[in-house]
Protein backbone atom coordinates (compact mmCIF):
# COMPACT_ATOMS: atom_id res chain seq x y z
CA UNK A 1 106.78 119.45 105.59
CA UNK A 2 106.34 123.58 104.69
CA UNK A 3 102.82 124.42 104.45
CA UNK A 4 101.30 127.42 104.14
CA UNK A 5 98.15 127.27 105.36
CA UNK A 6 95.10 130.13 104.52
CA UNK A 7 92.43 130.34 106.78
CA UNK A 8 88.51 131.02 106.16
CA UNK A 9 86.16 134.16 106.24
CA UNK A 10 86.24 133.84 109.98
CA UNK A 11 88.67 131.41 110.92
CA UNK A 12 92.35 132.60 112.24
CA UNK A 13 96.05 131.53 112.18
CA UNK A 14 96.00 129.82 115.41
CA UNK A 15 92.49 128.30 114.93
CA UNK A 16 91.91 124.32 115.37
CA UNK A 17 93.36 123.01 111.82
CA UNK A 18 96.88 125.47 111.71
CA UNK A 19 96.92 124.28 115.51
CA UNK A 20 96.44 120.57 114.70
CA UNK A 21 99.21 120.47 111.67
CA UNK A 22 101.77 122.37 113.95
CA UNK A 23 101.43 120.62 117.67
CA UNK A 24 99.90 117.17 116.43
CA UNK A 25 101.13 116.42 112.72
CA UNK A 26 104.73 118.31 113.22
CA UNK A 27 104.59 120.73 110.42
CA UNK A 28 106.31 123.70 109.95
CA UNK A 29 103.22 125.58 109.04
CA UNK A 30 103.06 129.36 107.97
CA UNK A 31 99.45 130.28 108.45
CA UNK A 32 99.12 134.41 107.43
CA UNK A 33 95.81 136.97 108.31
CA UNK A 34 93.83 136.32 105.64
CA UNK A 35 92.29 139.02 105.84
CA UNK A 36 95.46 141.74 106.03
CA UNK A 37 95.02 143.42 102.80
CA UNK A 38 91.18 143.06 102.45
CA UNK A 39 88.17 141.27 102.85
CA UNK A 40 87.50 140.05 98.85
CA UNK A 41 88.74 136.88 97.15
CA UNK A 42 91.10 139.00 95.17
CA UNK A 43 93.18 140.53 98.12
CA UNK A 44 92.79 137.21 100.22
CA UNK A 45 94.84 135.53 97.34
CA UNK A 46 97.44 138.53 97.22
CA UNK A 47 97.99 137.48 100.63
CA UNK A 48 99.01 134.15 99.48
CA UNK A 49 100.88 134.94 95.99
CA UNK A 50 102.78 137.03 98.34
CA UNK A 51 104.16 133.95 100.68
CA UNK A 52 104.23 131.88 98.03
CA UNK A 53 106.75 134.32 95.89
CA UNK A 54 108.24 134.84 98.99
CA UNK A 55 109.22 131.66 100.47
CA UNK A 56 109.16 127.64 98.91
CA UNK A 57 106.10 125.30 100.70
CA UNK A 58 105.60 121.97 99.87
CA UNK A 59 101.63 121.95 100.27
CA UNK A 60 99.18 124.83 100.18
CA UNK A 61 96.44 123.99 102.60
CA UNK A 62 93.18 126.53 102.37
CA UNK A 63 89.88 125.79 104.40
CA UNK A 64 86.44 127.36 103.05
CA UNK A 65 87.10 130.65 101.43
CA UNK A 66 90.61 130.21 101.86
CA UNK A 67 90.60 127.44 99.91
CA UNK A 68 89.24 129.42 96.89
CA UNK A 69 92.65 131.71 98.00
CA UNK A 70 93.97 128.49 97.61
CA UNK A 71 92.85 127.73 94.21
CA UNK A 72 93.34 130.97 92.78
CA UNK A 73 97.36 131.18 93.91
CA UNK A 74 97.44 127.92 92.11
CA UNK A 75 96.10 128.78 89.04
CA UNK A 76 98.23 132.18 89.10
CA UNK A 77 100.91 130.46 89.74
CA UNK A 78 101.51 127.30 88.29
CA UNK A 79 105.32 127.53 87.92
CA UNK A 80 105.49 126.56 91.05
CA UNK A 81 106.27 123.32 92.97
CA UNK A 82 103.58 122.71 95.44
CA UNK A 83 100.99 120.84 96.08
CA UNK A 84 97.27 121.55 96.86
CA UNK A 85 94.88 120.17 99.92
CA UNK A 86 91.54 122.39 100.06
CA UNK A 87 89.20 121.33 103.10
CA UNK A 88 85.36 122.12 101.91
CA UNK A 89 86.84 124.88 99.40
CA UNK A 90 84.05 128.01 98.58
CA UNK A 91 84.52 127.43 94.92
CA UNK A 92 80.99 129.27 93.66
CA UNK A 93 81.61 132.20 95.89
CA UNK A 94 79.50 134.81 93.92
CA UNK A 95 76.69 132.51 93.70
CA UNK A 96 76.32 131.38 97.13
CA UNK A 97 77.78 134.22 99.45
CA UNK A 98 74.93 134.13 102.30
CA UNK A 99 72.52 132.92 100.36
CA UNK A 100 71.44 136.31 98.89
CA UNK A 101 68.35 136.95 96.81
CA UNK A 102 68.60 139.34 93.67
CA UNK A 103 66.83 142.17 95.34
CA UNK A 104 69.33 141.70 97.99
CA UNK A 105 72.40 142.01 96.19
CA UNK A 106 70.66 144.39 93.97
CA UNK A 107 70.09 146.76 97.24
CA UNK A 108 73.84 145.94 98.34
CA UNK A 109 75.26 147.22 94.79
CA UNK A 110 73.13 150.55 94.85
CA UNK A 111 73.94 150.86 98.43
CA UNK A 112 77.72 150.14 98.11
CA UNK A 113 78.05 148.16 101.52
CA UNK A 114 76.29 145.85 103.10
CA UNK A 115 76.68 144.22 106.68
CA UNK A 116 77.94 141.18 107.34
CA UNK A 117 77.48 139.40 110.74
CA UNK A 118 78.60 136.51 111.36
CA UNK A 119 79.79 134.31 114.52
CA UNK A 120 82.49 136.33 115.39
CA UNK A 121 82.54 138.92 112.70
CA UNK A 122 80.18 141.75 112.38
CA UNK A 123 81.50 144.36 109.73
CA UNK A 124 80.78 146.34 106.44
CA UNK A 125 81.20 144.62 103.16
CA UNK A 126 81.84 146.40 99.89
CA UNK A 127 79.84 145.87 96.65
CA UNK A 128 83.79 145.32 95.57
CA UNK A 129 83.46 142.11 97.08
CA UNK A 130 81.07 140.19 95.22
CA UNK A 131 82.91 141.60 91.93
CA UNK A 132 86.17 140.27 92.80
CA UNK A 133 83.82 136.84 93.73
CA UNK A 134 82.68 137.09 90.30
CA UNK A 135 86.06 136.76 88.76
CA UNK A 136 87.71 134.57 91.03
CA UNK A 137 84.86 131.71 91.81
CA UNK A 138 85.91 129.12 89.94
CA UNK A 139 89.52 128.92 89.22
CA UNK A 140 91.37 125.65 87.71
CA UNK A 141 94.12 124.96 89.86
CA UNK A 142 97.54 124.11 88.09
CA UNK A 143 98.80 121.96 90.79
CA UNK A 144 98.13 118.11 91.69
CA UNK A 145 95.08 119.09 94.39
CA UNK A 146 93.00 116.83 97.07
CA UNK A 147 89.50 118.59 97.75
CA UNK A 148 88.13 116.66 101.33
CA UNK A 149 84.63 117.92 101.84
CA UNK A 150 81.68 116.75 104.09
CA UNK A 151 78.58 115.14 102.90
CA UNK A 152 76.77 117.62 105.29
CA UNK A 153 77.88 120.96 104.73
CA UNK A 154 75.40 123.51 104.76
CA UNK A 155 77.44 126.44 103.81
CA UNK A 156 79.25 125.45 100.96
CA UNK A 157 77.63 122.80 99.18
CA UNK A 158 79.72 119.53 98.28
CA UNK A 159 78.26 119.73 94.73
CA UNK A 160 80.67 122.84 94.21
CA UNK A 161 83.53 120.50 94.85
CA UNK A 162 82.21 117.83 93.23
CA UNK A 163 82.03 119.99 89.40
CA UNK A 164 85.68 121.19 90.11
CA UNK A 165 86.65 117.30 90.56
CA UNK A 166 84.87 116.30 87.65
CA UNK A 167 86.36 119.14 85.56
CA UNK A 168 89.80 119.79 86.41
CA UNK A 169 92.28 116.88 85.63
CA UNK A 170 94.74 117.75 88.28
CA UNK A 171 91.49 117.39 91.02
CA UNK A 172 90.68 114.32 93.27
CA UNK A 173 87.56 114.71 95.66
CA UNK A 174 87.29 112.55 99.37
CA UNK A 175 83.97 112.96 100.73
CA UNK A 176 83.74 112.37 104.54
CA UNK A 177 80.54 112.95 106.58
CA UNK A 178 80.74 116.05 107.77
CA UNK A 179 79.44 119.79 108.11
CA UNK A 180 81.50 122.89 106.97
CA UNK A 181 83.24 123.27 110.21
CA UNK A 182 85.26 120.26 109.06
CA UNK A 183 86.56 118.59 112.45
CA UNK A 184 86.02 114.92 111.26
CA UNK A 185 88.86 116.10 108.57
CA UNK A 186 91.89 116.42 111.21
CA UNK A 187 92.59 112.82 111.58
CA UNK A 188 92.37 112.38 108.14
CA UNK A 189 94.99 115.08 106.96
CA UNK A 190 98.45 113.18 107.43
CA UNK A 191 97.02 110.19 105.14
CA UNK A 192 96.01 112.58 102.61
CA UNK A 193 98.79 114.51 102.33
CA UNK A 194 100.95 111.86 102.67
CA UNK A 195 99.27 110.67 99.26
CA UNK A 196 98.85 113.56 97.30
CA UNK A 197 102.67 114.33 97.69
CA UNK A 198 103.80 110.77 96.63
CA UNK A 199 101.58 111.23 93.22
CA UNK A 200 103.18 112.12 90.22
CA UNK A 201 103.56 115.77 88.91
């Protein structure tokens, strides 16, 4: 199995889930910087549409904002012949990112940066970011997709996933109980892509 795998906002290619698909699951997983041309949605799915042109993957695994990668690259490129797994995708980006108030993002847009600081991260954010997040929240993907997101998640709220599901036709949702962080997922991944690559086109 060929997967490319795209990481989230703060995750890495040798974090736990690339890890666990390579050493546990046996796949030959291709998991890029997510980050290597820029912080936004919009360069974060470059960095995909760039494997993708580049080399053939049977499934297209994103977690959290790399799962909006994810969704984008499918919807930009549905000539191709994958298939889509997106663990607690950050489908609503714009409207969600940190939980910002208006007078917040108001400041950040006069300001032009603002600072983000996360658990591992701590760096400068363009206003550019939350206008590619405006464009690029809530993409249809073109390709049969499985969405697995906890019950729990207090980052990204399930209800995101749940609207794509009900919406997009090509969409089927598996709620586990979990939190954003997704570790209850791992054992779970084998079945579900086992299934969503035996479904029809």
């Amino acid at each position: 199995m060929r997967v490319l795998f795209a990481h989230g906002f703060e995750g890495g290619p040798s974090g736990s889930k690339p890890t666990f698909m390579s050493d546990v699951l046996g796949w030959d997983v291709t998991a890029p910087v997510m980050s290597d041309l820029g912080w936004d949605i919009e360069k974060q799915t470059e960095v995909l549409l760039r494997e993708i042109d580049e080399s053939d993957y049977d499934l297209v695994i994103g977690s959290s904002m790399g799962g909006l990668a994810a969704a984008n690259a499918s919807s930009l490129r549905g000539d191709c012949d994958f298939r889509l797994l997106l663990i607690a995708p950050a489908f609503g980006l714009s409207g969600s990112w940190e939980g910002l108030t208006k007078e917040e993002l108001s400041k950040w847009r006069r300001v032009g940066t603002r600072r983000y600081r996360g658990f591992e991260l701590d760096i400068d954010l363009e206003w550019g970011f939350m206008e590619a997040a405006e464009r690029m929240s809530w993409p249809e993907p073109l390709h049969r997709t499985t969405i697995v997101h906890g019950t729990k998640d207090d980052v990204v709220s399930i209800e995101v996933s749940r609207k794509v599901a009900r919406e997009a036709a090509l969409v089927d949702l598996v709620e586990i109980d979990d939190g954003h962080r997704m570790k209850e997922c791992l054992h779970l991944l084998s079945g579900l892509a086992s299934e969503l690559m035996s479904r029809g086109a």
